[in-house]
Protein backbone atom coordinates (compact mmCIF):
# COMPACT_ATOMS: atom_id res chain seq x y z
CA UNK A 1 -13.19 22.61 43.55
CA UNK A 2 -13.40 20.98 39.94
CA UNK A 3 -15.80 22.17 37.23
CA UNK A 4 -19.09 20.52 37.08
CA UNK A 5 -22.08 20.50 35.16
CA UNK A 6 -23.69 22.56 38.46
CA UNK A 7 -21.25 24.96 38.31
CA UNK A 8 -21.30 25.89 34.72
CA UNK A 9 -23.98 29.28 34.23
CA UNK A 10 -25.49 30.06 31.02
CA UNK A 11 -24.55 33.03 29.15
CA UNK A 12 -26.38 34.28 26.20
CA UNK A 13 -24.99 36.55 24.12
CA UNK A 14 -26.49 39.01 21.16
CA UNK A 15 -24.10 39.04 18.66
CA UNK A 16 -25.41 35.54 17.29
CA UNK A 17 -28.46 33.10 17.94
CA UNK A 18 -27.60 30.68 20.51
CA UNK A 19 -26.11 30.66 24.25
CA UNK A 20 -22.79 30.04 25.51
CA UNK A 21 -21.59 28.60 29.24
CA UNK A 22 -18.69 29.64 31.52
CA UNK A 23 -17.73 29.26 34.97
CA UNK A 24 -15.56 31.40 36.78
CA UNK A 25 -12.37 31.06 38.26
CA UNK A 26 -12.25 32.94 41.92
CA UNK A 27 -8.70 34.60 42.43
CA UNK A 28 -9.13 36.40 45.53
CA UNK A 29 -12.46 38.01 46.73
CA UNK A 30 -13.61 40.09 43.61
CA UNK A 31 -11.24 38.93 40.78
CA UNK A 32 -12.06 35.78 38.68
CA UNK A 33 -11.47 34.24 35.41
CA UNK A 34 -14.15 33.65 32.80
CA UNK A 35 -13.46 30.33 31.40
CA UNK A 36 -16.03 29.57 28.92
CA UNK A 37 -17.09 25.87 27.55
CA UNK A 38 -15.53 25.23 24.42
CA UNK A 39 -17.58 21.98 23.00
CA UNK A 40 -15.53 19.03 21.20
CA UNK A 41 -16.14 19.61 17.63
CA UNK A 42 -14.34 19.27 13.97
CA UNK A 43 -12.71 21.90 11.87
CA UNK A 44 -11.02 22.26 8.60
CA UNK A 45 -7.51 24.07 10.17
CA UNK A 46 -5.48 26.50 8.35
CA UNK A 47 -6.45 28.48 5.31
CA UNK A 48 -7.90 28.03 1.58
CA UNK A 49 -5.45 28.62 -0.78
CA UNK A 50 -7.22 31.69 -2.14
CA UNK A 51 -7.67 33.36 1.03
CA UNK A 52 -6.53 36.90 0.96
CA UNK A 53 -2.88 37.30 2.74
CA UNK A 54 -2.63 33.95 3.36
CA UNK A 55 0.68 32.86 4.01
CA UNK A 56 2.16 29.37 3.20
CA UNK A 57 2.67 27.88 6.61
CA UNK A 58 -0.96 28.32 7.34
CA UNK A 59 -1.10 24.54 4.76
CA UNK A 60 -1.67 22.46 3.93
CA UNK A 61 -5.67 22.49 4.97
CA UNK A 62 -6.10 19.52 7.14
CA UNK A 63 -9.57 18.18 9.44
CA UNK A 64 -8.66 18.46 13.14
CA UNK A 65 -10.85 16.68 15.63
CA UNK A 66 -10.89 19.07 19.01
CA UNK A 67 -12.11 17.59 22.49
CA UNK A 68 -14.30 19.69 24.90
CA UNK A 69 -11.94 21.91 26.86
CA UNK A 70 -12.41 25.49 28.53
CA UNK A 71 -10.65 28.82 27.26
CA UNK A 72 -10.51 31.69 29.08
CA UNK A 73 -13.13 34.81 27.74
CA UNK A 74 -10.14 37.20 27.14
CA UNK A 75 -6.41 37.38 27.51
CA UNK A 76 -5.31 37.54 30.74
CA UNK A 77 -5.42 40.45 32.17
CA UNK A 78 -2.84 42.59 34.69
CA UNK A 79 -5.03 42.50 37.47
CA UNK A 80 -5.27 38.38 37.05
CA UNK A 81 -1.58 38.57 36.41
CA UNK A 82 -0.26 40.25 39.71
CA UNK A 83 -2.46 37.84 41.95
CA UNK A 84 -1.40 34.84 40.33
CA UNK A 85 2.41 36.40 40.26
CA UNK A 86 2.17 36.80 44.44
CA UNK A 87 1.63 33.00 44.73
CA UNK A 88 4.29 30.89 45.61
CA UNK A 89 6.86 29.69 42.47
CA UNK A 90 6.71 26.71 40.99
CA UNK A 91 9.98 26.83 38.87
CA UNK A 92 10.60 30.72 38.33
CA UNK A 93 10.27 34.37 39.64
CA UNK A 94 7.44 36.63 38.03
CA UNK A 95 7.55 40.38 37.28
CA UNK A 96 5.02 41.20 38.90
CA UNK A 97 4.17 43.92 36.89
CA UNK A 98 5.83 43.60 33.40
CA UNK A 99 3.35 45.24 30.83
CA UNK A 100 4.31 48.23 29.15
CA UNK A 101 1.09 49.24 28.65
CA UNK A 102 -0.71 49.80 32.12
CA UNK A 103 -3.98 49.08 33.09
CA UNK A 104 -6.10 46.03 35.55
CA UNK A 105 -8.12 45.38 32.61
CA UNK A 106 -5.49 45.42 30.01
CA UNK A 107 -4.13 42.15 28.78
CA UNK A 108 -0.82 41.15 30.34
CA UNK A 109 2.43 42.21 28.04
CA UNK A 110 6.09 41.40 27.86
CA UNK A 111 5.42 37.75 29.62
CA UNK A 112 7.94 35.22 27.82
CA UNK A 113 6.38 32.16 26.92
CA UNK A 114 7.92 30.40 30.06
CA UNK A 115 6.21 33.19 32.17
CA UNK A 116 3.15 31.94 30.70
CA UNK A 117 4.08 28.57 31.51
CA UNK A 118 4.89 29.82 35.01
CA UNK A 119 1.46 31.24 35.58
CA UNK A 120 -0.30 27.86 34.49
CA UNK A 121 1.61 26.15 37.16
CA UNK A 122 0.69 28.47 40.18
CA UNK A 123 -2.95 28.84 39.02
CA UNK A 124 -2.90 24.86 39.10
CA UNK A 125 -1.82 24.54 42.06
CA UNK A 126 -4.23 27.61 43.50
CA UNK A 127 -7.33 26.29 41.99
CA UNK A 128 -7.19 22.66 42.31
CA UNK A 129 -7.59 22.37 38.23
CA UNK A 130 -5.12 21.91 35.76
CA UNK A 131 -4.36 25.41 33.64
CA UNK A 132 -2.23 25.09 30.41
CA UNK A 133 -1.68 27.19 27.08
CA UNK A 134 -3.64 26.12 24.43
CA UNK A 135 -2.46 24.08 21.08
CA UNK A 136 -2.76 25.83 18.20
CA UNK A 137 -5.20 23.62 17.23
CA UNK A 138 -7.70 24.46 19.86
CA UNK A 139 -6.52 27.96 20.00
CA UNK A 140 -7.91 27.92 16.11
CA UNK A 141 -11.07 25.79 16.32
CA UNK A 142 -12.20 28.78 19.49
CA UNK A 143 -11.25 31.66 17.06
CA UNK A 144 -13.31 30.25 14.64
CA UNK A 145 -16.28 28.98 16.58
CA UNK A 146 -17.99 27.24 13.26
CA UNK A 147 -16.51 30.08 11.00
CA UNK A 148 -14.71 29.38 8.10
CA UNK A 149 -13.93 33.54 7.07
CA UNK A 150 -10.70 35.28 7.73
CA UNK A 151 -12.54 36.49 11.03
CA UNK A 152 -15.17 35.24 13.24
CA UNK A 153 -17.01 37.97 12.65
CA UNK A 154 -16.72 37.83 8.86
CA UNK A 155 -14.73 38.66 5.44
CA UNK A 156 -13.05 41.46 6.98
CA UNK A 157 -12.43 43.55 9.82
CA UNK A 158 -12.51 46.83 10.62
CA UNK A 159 -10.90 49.01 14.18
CA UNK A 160 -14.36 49.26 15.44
CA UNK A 161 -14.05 45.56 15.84
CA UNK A 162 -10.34 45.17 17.42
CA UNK A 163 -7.19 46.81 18.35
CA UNK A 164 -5.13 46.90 15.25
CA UNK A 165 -2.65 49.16 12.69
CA UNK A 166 -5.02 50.66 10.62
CA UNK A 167 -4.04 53.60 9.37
CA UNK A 168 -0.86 51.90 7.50
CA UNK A 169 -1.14 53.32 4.20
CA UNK A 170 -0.65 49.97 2.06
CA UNK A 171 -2.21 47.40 4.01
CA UNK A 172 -4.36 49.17 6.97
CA UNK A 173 -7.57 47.60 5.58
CA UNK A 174 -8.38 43.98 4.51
CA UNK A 175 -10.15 43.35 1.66
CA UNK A 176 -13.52 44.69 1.21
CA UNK A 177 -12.73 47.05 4.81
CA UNK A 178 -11.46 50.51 5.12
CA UNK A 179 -8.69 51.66 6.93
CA UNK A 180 -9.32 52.91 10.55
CA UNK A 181 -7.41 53.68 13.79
CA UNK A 182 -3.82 52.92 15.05
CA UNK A 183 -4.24 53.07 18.90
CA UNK A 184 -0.58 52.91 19.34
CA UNK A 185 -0.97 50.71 22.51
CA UNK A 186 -2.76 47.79 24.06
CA UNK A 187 -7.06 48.39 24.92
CA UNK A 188 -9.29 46.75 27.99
CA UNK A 189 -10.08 43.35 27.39
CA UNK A 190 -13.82 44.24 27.17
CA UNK A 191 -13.36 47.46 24.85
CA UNK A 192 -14.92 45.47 22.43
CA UNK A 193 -18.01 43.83 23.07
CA UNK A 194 -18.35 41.09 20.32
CA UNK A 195 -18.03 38.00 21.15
CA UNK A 196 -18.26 34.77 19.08
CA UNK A 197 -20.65 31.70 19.41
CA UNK A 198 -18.25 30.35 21.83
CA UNK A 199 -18.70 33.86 23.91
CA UNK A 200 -14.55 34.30 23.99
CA UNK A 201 -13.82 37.90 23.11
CA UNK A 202 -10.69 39.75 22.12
CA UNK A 203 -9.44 36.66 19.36
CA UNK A 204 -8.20 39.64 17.06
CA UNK A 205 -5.65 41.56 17.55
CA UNK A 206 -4.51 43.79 20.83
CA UNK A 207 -2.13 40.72 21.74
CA UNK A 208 -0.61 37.76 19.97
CA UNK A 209 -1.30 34.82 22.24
CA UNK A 210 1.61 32.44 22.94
CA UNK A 211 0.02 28.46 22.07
CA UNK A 212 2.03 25.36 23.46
CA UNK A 213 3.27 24.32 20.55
CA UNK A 214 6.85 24.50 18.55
CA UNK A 215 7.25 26.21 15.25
CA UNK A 216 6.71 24.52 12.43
CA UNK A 217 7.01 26.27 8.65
CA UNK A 218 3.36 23.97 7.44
CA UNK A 219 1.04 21.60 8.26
CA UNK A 220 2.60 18.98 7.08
CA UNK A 221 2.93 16.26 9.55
CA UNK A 222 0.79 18.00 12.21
CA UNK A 223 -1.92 16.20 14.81
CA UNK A 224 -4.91 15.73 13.74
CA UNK A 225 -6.70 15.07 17.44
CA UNK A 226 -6.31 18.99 18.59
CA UNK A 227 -2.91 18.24 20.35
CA UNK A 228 0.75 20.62 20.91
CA UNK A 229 2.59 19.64 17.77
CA UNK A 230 6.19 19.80 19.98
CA UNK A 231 9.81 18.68 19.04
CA UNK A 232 12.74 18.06 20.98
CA UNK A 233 14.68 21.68 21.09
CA UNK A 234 12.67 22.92 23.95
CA UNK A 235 14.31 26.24 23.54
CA UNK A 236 13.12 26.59 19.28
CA UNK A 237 10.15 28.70 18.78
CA UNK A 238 7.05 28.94 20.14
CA UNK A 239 3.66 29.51 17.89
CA UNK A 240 1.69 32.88 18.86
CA UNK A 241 -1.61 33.33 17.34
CA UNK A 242 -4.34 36.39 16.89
CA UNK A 243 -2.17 39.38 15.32
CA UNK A 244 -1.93 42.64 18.05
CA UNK A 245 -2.42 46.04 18.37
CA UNK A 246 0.82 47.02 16.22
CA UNK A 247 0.13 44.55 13.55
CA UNK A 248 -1.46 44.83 10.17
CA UNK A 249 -4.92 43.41 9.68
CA UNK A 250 -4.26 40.12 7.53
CA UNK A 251 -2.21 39.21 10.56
CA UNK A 252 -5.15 39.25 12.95
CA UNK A 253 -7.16 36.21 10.64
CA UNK A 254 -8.44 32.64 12.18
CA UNK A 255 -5.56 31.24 10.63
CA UNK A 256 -2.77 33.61 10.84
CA UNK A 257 0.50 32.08 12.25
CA UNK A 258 3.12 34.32 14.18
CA UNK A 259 5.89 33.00 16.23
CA UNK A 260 8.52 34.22 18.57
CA UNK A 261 11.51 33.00 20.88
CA UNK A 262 10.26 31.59 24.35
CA UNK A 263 12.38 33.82 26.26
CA UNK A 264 11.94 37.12 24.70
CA UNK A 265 9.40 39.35 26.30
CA UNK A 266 7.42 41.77 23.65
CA UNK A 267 4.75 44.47 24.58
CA UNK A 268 2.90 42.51 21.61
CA UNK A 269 2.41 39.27 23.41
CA UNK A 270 -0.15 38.26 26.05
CA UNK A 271 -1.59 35.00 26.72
CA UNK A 272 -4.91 33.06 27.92
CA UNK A 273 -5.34 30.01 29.51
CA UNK A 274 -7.53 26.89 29.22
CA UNK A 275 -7.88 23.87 30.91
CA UNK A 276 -10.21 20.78 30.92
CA UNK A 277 -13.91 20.42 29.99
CA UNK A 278 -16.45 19.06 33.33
CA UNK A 279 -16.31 15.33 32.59
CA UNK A 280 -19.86 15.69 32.56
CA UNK A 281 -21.54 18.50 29.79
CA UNK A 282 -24.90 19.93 30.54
């Protein structure tokens, strides 16, 4: 059954004024995805050119106009992974238990980008809704959630905030933060309870989240109406966004850019899903 306006709750979260709405996503009798309302909006993508770390190919600065859509609260997690991997295939096998790291409420790990891909297409056909990856666009404009810091949360970040390196000895903190913990693996989806004004959780760090869209070095060129930017090698590479748990800090910003082969698996590498906004918002 499609989204509606009737079947969208209210959530309202403490980490900022303001409420946020979801509905969920049965799989099975006591498994569902959160998929919370991400509302159309404006942003200024990519980063200032005096941003700490920043790296060239997050420029040039450009305003992206986002439509409403729906992103799931947190990466997607083993346990939503191995019910979705027992349905039918669409166009490929699934591993139906591929992460290195083990856990229900971990985030899936070593998925390839067409696994991901995979998994959108049976969970289409399951719920009746259209799942996708998100562009990097939207995958940015949800990070940010009206932010314009390095991190939702603020200038910096520290390991009581997200799953991160960070005990490296040059570049385990981020500006005005202090170094912290290297868990040395992957942590539950909820470990940390902070989520931003659009109530997704889990936007730094623990996985890099493969994004539709095809590598590109900048900005230069790129939509401007929240769309995949895509070219014609379907087999270049694919954008991944967020940093993970192996990664230094600067590489978990808003506006951090990773990006990896479509076909290589990596125990850094999860994914989570969106699909469309209810044609009609509460």
């Amino acid at each position: 059954m499609a989204a509606t306006s009737d079947s969208l709750s209210r959530l309202t979260y403490s980490q900022r004024q303001g409420t946020a709405q979801f509905f969920n996503e049965p799989l099975g009798d006591d498994l569902a995805l959160k998929m919370m309302l991400i509302r159309a909006g404006t942003f200024i993508m990519g980063s200032p050119e005096d941003e700490l770390d920043r790296a060239e190919s997050e420029g040039p600065q450009r305003e992206v106009r986002v439509p409403a859509f729906c992103m799931g609260k947190y990466p997607v997690t083993q346990a939503q992974w191995q019910f979705v991997a027992e349905l039918p295939p669409v166009e490929q096998k699934l591993d139906q238990n591929p992460s290195r790291f083990k856990g229900e409420n971990h985030p899936v790990e070593r998925v390839t980008w067409y696994d991901a891909v995979e998994f959108c297409a049976r969970l289409s056909i399951y719920a009746k809704r259209t799942y996708r990856l998100p562009s990097e666009a939207e995958w940015e404009y949800a990070c940010r959630a009206g932010t314009t810091t390095p991190f939702h949360f603020g200038e910096t970040i520290t390991t009581d905030l997200a799953n991160y390196r960070g005990n490296d000895e040059k570049y385990g903190a981020y500006g005005p933060g202090s170094k912290g913990e290297y868990r040395k693996e992957t942590t539950p989806v909820d470990h940390f309870a902070i989520a931003n004004a659009f109530g997704l959780c889990d936007m730094h760090g623990n996985v890099w989240e493969w994004c539709q869209d095809h590598w590109h070095d900048s900005y230069e060129g790129a939509p401007t109406d929240g769309s995949a930017w895509l070219s014609s090698d379907e087999n270049t590479l694919r954008v991944v966004r967020g940093g993970s748990w192996d990664f230094n800090p600067r590489y978990c910003r808003s506006a951090s850019r990773g990006t990896d082969l479509p076909r290589d698996p990596s125990s850094f590498i999860g994914f989570r899903v969106v699909c469309s906004a209810p044609r009609t918002l509460p």
